[in-house]
Protein backbone atom coordinates (compact mmCIF):
# COMPACT_ATOMS: atom_id res chain seq x y z
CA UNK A 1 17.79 1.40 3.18
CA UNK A 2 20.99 0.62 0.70
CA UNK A 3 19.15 0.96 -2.52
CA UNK A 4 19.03 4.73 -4.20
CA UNK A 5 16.51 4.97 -6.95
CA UNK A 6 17.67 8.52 -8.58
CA UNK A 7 14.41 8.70 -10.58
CA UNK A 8 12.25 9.24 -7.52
CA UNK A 9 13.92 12.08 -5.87
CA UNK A 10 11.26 14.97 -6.82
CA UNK A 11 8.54 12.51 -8.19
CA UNK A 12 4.78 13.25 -6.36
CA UNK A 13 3.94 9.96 -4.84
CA UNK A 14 0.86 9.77 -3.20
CA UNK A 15 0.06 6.72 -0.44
CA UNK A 16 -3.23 5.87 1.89
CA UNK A 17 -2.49 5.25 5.35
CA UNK A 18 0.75 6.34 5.16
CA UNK A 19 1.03 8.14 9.24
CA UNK A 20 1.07 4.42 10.46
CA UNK A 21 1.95 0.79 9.77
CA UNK A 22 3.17 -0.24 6.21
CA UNK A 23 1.95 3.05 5.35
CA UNK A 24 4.66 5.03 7.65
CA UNK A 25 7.74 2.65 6.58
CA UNK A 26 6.58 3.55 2.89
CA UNK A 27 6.56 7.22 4.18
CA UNK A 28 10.03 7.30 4.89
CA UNK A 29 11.29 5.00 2.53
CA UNK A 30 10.21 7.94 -0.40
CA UNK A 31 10.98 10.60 1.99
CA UNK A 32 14.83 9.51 2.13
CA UNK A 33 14.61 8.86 -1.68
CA UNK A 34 13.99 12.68 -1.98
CA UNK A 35 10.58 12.09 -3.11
CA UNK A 36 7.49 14.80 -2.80
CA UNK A 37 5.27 12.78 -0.67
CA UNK A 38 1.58 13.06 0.20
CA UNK A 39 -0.84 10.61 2.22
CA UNK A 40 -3.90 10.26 3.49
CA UNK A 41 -5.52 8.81 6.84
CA UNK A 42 -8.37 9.59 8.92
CA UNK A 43 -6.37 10.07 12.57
CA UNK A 44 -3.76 13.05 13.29
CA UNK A 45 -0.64 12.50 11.72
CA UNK A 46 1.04 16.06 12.34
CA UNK A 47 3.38 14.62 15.08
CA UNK A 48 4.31 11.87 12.43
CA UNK A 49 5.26 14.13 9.63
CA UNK A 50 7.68 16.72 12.37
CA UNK A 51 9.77 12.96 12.90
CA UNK A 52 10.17 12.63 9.40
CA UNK A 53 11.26 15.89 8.80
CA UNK A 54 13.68 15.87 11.34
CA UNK A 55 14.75 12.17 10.79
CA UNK A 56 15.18 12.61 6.76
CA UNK A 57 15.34 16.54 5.90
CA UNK A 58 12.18 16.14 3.84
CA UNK A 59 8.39 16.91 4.99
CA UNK A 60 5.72 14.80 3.68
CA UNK A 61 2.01 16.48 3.32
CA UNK A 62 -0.75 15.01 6.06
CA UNK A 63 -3.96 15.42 4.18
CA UNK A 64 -6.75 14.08 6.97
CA UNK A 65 -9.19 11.89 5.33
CA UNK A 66 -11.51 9.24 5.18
CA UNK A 67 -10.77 6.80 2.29
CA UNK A 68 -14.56 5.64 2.43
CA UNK A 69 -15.52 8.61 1.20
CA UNK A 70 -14.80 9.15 -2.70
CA UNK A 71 -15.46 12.81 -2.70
CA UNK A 72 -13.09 13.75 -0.11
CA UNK A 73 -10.08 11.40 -1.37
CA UNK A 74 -10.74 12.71 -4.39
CA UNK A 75 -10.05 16.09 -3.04
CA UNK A 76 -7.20 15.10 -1.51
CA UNK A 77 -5.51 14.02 -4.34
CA UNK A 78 -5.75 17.43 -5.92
CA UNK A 79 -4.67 18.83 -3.30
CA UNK A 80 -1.21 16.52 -3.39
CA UNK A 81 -0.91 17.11 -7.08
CA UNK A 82 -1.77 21.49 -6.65
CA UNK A 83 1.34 21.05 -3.67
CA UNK A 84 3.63 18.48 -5.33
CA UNK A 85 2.78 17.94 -9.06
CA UNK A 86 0.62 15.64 -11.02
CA UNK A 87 1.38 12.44 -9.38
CA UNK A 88 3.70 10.00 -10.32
CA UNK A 89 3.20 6.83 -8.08
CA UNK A 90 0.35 5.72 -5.61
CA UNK A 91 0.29 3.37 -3.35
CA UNK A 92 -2.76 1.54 -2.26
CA UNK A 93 -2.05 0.88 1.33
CA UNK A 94 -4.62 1.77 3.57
CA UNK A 95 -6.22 -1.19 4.80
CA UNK A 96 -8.22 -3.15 7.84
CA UNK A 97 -7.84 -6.72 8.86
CA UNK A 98 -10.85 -6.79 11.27
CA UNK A 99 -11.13 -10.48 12.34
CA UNK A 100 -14.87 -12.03 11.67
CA UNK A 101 -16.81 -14.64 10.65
CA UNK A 102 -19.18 -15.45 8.17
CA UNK A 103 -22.02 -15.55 10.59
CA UNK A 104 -21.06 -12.16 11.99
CA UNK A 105 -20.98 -10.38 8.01
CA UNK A 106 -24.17 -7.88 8.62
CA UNK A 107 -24.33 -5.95 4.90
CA UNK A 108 -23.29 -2.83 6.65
CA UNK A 109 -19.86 -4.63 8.04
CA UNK A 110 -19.90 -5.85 4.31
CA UNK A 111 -20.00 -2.61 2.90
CA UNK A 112 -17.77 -1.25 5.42
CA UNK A 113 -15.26 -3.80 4.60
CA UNK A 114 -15.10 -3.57 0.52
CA UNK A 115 -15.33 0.17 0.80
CA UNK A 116 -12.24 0.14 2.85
CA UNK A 117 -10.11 -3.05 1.43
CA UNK A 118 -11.46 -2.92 -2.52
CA UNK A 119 -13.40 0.10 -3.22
CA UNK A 120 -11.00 2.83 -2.02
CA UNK A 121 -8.33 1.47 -4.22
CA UNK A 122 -10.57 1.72 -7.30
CA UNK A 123 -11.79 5.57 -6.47
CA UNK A 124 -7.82 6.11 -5.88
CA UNK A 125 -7.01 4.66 -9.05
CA UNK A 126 -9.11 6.89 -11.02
CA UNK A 127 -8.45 9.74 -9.49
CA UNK A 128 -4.88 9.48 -10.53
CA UNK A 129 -4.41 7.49 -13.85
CA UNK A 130 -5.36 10.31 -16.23
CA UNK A 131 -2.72 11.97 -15.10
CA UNK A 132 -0.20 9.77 -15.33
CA UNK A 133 -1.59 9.07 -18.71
CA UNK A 134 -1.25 12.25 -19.43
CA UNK A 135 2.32 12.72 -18.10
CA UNK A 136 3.15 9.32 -20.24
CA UNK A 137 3.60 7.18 -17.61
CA UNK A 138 3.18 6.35 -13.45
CA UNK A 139 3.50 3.71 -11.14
CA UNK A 140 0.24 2.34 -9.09
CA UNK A 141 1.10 -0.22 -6.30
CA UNK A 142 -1.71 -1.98 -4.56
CA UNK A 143 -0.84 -3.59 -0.90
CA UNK A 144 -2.57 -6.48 -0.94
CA UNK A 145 -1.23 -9.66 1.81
CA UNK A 146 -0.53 -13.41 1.53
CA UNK A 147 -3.79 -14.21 3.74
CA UNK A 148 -5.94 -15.32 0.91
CA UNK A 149 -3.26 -16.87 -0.64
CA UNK A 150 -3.04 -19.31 2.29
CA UNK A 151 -6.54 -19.44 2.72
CA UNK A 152 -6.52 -18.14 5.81
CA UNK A 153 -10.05 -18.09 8.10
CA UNK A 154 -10.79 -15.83 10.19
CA UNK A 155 -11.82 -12.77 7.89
CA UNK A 156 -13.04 -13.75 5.00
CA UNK A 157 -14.15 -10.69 3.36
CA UNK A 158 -10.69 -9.06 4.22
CA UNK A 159 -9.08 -12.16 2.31
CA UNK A 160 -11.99 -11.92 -1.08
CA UNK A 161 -10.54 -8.09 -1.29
CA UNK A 162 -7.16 -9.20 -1.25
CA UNK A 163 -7.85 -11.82 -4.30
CA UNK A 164 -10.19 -9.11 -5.86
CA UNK A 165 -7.23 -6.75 -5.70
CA UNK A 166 -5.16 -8.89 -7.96
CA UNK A 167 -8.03 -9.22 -10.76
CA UNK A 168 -7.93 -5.18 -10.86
CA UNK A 169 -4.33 -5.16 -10.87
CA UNK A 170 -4.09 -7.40 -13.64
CA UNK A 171 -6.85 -5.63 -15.41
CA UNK A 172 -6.08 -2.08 -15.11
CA UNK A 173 -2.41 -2.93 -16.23
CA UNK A 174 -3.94 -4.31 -19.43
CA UNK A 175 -5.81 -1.31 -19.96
CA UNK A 176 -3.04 1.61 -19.47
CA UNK A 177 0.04 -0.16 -20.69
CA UNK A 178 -0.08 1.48 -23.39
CA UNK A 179 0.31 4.67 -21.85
CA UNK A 180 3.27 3.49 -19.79
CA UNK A 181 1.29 3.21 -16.53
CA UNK A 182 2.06 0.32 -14.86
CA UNK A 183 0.14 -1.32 -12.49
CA UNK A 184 1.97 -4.07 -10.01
CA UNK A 185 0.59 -5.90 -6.53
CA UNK A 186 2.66 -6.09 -3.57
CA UNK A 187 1.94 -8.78 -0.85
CA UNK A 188 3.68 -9.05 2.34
CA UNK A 189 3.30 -11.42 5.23
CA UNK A 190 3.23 -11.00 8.41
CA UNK A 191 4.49 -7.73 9.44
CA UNK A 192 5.28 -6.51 13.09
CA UNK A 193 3.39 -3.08 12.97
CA UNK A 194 2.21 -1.65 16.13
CA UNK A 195 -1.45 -3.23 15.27
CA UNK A 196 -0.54 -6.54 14.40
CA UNK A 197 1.52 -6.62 17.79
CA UNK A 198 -1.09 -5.29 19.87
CA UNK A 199 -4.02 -7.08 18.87
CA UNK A 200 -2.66 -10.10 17.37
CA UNK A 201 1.07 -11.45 18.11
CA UNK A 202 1.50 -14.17 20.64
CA UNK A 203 4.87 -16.14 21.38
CA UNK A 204 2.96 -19.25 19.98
CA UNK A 205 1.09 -17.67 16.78
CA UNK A 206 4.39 -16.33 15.83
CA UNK A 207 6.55 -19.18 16.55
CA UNK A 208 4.16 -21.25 14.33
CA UNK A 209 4.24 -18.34 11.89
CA UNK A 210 7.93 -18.13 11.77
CA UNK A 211 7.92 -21.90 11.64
CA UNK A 212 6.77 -22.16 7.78
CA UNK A 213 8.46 -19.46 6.88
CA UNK A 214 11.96 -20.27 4.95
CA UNK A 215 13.51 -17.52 6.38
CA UNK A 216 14.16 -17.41 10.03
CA UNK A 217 13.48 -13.48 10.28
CA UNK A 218 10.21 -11.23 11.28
CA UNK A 219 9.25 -8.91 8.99
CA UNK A 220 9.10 -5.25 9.46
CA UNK A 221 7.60 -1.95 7.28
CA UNK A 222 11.54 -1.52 5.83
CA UNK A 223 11.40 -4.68 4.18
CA UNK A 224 8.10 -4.17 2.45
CA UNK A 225 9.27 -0.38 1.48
CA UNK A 226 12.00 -1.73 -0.35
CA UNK A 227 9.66 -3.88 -3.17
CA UNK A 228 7.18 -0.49 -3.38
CA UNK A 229 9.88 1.62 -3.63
CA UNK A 230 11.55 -1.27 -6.48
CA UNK A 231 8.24 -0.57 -8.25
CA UNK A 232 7.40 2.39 -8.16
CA UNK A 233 10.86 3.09 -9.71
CA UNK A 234 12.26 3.02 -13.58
CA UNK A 235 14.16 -0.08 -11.99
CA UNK A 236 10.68 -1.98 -12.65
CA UNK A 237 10.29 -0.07 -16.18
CA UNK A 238 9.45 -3.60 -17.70
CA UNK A 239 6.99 -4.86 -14.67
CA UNK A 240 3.45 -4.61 -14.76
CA UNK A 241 0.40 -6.56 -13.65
CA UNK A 242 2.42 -8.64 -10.98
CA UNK A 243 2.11 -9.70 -7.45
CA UNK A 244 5.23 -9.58 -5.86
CA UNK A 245 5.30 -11.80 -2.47
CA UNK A 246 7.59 -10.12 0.45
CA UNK A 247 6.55 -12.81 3.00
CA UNK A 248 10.09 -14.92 3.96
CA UNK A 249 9.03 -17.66 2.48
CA UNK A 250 5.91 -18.82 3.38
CA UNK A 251 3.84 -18.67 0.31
CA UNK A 252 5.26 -20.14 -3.16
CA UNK A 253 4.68 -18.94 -6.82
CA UNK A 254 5.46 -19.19 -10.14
């Protein structure tokens, strides 16, 4: 990572899921700006948090929790602000993909689903604005993904959460730009975590994958770190209510 953003190094940036996936690229990426960096996720990420110490000189906070539950990430956002400060950026990460159809959507997978993809993002969101608001100013990022842009089947209540994610984006950054918190999307394509590669990536799904991309390359966590860190950063003082697209080249907008 080339870029140096000098405005992050000390800033309290607080991320879901950020022991694993997207979530641990975005981890280090703020780490080795000299960020203050706390996350969430419900499985063990002590071991996680010793590499990144010993990999970047800085030690992240592991707060275990479920994002379903809006009392307990509620919690844990004190918590990162009582350790780190009132925070500064978050970053809606913490997702799951779970492949369905329409005929399998019981209401409790339903409610599972939103609480996970939608919900958790608003709870997060209001835990943190009125603090940032207060501080005059933050940075909220939500991870969203290119699937419903393509109209992807396969999981369609994963893909409405996505496009539902953009609507609150859009909204919330009408309704605290005034108080200098901005409030940007991020969508990447298809990125070779650990999941994705175990459940999902096959020599021919990729090859077709890669095949309507305009770049030739796979993606990894780095290259989606680079746009959050981008916004999350005075760099993107003038940016707000935006969906940035880190995909190669397989969706087109404007």
């Amino acid at each position: 990572m080339s870029a140096r953003y000098p405005d992050l190094a000390g800033a309290s940036v607080f991320i879901t899921g950020g022991g694993s996936g997207i979530g641990a690229g975005l981890t280090e990426a703020f780490l080795r700006q000299g960020a203050r960096v706390a996350f969430v996720q419900r499985s063990d990420a002590s071991e996680f948090c010793d590499a990144m110490q010993a990999a970047t000189g800085n030690r992240s906070l592991f707060l275990p929790c479920d994002i379903t539950d809006r009392a307990a990430l509620v919690e844990a956002v004190d918590r990162a602000a009582a350790a780190h400060g009132a925070i500064r950026v978050l970053v809606n990460n913490a997702a799951n993909d779970q492949r369905h159809s329409l005929a399998e959507v019981t209401p409790e997978f339903l409610d599972w689903s939103l609480a996970i993809n939608f919900k958790s993002y608003v709870h997060a969101c209001q835990a943190v604005i009125p603090a940032m608001q207060a501080a005059g100013g933050g940075s909220v990022i939500n991870i969203t993904s290119i699937s419903y842009m393509m109209g992807n089947a396969g999981y369609p209540i994963y893909t409405a959460a996505n496009s539902a994610l953009n609507g609150l984006t859009r909204s919330l950054a009408r309704e605290f730009g005034r108080d200098r918190v901005r409030v940007n999307a991020l969508a990447p394509g298809w990125v070779m975590t650990p999941r994705q590669l175990e459940k999902w990536v096959t020599p021919e799904g990729l090859a077709a994958h890669l095949a309507r991309q305009c770049l030739p390359d796979t993606l990894s966590p780095a290259d989606i770190a680079a746009g959050v860190l981008f916004l999350a950063s005075d760099a993107s003082r003038a940016m707000t209510g935006q969906a940035l697209v880190i995909d190669g080249g397989v969706v087109v907008t404007g």
